[in-house]
Protein backbone atom coordinates (compact mmCIF):
# COMPACT_ATOMS: atom_id res chain seq x y z
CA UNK A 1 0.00 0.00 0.00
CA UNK A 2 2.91 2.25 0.77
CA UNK A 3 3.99 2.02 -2.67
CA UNK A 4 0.67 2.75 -4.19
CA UNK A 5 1.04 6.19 -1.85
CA UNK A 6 4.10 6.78 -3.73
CA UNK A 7 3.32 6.77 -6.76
CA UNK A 8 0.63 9.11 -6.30
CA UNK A 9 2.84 11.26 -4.21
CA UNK A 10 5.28 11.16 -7.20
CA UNK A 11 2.60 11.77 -9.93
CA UNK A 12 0.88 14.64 -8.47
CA UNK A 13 3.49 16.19 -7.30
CA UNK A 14 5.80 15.41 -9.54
CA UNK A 15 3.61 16.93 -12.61
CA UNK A 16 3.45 20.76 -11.21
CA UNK A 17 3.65 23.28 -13.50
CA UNK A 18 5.08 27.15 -12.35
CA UNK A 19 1.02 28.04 -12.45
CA UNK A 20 0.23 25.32 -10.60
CA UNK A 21 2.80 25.91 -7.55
CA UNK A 22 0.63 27.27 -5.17
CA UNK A 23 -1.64 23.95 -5.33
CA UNK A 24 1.50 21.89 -5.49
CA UNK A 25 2.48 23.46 -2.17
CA UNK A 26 -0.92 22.54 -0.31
CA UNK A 27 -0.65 19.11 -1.64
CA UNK A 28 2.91 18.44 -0.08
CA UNK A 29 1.45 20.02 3.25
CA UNK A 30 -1.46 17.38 3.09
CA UNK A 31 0.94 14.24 2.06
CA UNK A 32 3.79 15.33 4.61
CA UNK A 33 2.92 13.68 7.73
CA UNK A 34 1.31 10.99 5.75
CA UNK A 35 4.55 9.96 4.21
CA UNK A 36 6.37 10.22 7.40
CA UNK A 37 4.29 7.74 8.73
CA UNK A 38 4.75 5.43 5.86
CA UNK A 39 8.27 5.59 6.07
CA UNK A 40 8.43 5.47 9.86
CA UNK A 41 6.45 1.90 9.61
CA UNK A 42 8.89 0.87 6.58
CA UNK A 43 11.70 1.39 8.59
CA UNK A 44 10.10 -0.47 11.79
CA UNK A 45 9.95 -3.65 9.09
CA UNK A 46 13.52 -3.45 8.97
CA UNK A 47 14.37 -2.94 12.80
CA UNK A 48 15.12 0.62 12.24
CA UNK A 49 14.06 3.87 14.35
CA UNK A 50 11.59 6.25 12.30
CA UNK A 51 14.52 8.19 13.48
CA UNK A 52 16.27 7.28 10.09
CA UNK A 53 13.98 9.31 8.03
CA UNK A 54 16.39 12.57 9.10
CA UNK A 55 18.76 10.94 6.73
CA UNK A 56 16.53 12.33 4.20
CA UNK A 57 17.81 16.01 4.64
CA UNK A 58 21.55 15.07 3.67
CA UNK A 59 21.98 14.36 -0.20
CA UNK A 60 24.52 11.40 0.50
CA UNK A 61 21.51 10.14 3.30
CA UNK A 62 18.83 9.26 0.53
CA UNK A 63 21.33 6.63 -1.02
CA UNK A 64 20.68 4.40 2.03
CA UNK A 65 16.62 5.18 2.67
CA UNK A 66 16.19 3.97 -1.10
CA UNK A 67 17.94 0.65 -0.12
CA UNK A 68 15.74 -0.03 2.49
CA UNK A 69 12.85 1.32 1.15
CA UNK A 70 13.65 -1.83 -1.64
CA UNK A 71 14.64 -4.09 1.33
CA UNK A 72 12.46 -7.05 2.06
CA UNK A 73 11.55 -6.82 5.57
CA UNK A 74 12.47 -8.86 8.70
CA UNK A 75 10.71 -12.79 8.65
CA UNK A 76 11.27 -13.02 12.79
CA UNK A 77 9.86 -10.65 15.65
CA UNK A 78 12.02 -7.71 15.71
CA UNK A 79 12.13 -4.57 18.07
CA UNK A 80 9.09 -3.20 17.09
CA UNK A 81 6.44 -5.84 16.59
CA UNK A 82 6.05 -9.06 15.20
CA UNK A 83 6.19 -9.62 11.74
CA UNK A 84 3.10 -8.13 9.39
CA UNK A 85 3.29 -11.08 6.16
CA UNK A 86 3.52 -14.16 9.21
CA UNK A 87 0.09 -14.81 9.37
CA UNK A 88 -0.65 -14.72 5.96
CA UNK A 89 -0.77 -17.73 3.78
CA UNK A 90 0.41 -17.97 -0.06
C-alpha cells in the first residue's frame, strides 16, 4: 500500500507546472505527515528507528533510505512488533 502512496505522491506532485505551484504546495502540506508515517512503519519492518527518516535532509543520506525502502523486511519478531506477512498464507 505504501507504494501505491508513492506513486501518487510522485505523480501529483511530480507533474506541477510554475502556475500550478501554489496547489502543489498545499498538496505536499497534506501528504507530509502521511509519508512520514509510511516511512516510519517501513523502517520499523527493517528494525530501524523512524529516526532514520532525518537521513533524508543530507543528499549522501537518501542513497541508504532507497535501499531499504527496496529491502524485504524482517521474517522473525524484531524490536518493534512481530512480523506483518507471518500470518498470511500464499
Amino acid at each position: 500500500m505504501s507504494w501505491i502512496f508513492a506513486i501518487f505522491d510522485i505523480i501529483i506532485f511530480g507533474g506541477q507546472t510554475i502556475a500550478q505551484q501554489p496547489m502543489g504546495n498545499v498538496f505536499t502540506i497534506l501528504v507530509l505527515l502521511p509519508s512520514i508515517s509510511l516511512g516510519a512503519r517501513r523502517l520499523h519492518d527493517i528494525n530501524r528507528s523512524g529516526w532514520w527518516l532525518l537521513l533524508w535532509c543530507t543528499i549522501i543520506g537518501i542513497i541508504p533510505l532507497l535501499y531499504w525502502a527496496c529491502k524485504p523486511g524482517d521474517n522473525q519478531q524484531n524490536d518493534y512488533g512481530p512480523d506483518f506477512e507471518a500470518g498470511k498464507e500464499t
